[in-house]
C-alpha atoms as a PDB file:
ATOM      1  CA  UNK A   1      40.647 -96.667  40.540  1.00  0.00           C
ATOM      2  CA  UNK A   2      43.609 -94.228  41.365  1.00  0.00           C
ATOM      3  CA  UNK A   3      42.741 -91.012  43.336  1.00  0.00           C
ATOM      4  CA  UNK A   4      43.523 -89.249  40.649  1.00  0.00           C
ATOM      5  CA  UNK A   5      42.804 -85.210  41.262  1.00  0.00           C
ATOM      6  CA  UNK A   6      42.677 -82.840  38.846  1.00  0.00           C
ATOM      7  CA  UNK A   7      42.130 -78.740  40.083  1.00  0.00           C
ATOM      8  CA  UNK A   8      43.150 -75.384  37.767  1.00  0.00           C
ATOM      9  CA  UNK A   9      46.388 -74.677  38.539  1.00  0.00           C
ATOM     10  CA  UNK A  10      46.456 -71.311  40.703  1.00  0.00           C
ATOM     11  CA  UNK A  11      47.989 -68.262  38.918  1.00  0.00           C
ATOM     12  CA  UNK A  12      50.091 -68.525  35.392  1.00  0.00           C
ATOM     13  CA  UNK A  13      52.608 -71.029  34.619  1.00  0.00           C
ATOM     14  CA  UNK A  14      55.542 -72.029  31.723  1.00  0.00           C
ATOM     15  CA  UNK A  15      57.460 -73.886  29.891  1.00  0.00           C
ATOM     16  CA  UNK A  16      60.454 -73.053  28.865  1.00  0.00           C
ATOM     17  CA  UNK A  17      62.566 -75.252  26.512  1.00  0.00           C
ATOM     18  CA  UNK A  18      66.030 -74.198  25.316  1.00  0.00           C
ATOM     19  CA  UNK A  19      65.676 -71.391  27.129  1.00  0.00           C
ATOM     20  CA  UNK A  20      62.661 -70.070  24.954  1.00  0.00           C
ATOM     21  CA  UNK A  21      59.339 -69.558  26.139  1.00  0.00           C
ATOM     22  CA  UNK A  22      56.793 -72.581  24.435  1.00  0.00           C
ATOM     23  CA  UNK A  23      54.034 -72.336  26.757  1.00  0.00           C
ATOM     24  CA  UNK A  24      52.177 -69.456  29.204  1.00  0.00           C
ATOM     25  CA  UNK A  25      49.080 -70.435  30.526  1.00  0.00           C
ATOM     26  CA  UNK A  26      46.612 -69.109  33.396  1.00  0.00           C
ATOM     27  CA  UNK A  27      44.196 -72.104  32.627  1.00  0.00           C
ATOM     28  CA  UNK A  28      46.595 -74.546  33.034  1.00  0.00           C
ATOM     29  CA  UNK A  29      45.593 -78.106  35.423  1.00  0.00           C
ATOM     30  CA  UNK A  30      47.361 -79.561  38.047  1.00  0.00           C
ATOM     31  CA  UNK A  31      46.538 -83.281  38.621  1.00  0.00           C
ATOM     32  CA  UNK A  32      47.897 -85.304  41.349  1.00  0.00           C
ATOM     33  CA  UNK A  33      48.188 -88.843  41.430  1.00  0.00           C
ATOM     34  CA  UNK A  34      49.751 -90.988  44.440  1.00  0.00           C
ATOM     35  CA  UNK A  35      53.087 -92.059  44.062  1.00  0.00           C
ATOM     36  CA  UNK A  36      54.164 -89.470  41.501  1.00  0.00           C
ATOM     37  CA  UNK A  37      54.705 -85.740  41.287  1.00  0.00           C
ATOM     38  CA  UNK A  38      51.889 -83.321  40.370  1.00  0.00           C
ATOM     39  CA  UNK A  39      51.986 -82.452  37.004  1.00  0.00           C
ATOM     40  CA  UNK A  40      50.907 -79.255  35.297  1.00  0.00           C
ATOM     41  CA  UNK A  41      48.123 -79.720  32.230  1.00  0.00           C
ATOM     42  CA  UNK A  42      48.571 -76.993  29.658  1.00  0.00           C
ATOM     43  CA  UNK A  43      45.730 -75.980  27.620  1.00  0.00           C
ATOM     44  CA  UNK A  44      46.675 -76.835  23.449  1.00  0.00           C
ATOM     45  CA  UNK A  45      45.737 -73.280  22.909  1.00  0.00           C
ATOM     46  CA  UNK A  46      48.241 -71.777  25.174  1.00  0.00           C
ATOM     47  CA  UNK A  47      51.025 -73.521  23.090  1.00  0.00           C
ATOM     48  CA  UNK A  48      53.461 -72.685  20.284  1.00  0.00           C
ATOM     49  CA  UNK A  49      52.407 -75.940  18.788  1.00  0.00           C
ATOM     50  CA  UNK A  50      54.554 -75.144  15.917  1.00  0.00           C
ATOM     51  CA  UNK A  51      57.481 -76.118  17.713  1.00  0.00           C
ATOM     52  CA  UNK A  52      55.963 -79.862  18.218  1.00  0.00           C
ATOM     53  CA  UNK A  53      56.041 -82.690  16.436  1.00  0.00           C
ATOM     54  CA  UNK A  54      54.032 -85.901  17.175  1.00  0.00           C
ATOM     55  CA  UNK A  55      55.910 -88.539  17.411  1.00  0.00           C
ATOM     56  CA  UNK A  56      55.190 -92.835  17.216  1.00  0.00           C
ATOM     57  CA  UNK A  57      55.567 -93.374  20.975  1.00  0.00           C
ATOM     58  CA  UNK A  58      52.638 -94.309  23.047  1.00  0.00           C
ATOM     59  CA  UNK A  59      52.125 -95.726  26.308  1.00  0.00           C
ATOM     60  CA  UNK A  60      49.140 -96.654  28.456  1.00  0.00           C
ATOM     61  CA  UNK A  61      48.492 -95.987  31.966  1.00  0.00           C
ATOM     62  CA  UNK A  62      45.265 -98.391  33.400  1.00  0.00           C
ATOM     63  CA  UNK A  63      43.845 -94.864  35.324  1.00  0.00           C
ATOM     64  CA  UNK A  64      44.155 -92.315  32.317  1.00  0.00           C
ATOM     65  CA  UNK A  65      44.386 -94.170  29.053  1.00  0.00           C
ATOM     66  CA  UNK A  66      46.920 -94.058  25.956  1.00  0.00           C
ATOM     67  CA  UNK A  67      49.396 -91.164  25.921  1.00  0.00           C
ATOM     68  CA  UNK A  68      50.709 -89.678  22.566  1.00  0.00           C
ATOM     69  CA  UNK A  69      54.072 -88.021  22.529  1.00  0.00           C
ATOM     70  CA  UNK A  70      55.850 -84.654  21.259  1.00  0.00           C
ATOM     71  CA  UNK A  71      59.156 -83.946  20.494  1.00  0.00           C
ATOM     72  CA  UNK A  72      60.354 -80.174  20.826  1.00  0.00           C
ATOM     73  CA  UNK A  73      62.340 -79.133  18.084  1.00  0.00           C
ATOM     74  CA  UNK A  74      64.338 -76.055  18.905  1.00  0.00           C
ATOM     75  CA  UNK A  75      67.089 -74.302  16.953  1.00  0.00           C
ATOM     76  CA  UNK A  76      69.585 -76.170  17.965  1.00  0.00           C
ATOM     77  CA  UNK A  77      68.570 -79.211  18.878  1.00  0.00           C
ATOM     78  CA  UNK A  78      65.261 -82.088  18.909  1.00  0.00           C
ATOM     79  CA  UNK A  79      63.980 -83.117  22.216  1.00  0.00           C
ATOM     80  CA  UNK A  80      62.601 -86.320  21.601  1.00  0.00           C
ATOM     81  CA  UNK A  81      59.263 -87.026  23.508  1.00  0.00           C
ATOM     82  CA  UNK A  82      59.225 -84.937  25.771  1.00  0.00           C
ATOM     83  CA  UNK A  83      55.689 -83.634  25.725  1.00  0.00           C
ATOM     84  CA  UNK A  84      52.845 -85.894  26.058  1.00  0.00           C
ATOM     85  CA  UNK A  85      49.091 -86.040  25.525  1.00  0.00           C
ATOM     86  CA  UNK A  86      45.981 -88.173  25.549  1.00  0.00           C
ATOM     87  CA  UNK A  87      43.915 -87.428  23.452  1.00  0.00           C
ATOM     88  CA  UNK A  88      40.978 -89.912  24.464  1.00  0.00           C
ATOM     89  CA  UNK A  89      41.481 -89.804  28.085  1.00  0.00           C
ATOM     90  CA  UNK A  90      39.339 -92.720  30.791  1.00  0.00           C
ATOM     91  CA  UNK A  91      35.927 -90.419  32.230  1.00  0.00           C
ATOM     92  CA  UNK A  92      37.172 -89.721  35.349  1.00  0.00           C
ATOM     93  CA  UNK A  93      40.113 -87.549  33.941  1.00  0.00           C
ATOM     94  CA  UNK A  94      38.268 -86.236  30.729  1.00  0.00           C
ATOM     95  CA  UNK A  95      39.455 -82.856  31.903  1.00  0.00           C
ATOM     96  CA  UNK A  96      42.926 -82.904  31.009  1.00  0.00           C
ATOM     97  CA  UNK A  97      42.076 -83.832  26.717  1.00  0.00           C
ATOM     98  CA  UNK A  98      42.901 -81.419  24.714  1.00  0.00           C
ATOM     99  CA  UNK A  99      46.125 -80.537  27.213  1.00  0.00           C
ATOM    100  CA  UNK A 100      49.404 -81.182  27.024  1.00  0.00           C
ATOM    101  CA  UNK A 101      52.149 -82.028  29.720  1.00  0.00           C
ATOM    102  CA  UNK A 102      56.101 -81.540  29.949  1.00  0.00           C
ATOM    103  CA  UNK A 103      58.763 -83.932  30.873  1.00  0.00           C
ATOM    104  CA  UNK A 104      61.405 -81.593  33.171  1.00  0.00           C
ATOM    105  CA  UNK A 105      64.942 -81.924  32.235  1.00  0.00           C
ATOM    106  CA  UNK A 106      68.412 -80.309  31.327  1.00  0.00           C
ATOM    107  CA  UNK A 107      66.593 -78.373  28.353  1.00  0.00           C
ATOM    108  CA  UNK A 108      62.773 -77.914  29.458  1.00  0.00           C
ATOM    109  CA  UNK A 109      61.554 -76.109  32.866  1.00  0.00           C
ATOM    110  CA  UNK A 110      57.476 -76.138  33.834  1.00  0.00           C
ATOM    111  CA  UNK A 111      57.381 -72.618  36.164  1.00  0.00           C
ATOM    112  CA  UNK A 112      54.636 -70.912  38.122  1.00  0.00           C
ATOM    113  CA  UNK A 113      55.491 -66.991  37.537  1.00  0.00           C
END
């Protein structure tokens, strides 16, 4: 297994996509994983689901399980997948269901304030 490590994120964190504010959490989860960048676990609660639509991708990764993908859809514009979730994550990272994660880009930023 992966040394996967999964701690509450310290102080309040964002995302912002086009610019507009779609997430502030101060229960948000960092998990690290070796090889990749941390990323930041925001709680479903803490997000204007609204603005997310579930789309047909999925992949699987052997350490968490299946992921299930969001688009954004702004005003102007639909970012496609660019959220992800699992929603029936392996034990050992049961922590992060229910929480949502952000792919960075041109159009989305994931800030500690």
């Amino acid at each position: 297994m992966s040394e996967i490590r999964i701690r509450k994120a310290a102080g309040t964190w964002v995302v912002r996509a086009g610019g507009a504010v779609l997430a502030e959490s101060r229960n948000a989860l960092e998990l690290s994983e070796p090889g990749y960048s941390d990323i930041i676990y925001f709680p479903r609660d803490d997000i204007a689901m609204a603005f997310l639509d579930a789309t047909d991708r999925r992949t699987h990764c052997p350490h968490k399980g299946d992921a299930s993908y969001f688009s954004i859809v702004t005003k102007s514009q639909t970012l496609e997948n660019t959220a992800w979730s699992y929603e029936a994550p392996h034990d050992a990272v049961a922590r992060i269901k229910g929480h949502l994660a952000f792919i960075e880009g041109d159009y989305v930023a994931v800030e500690q304030l």
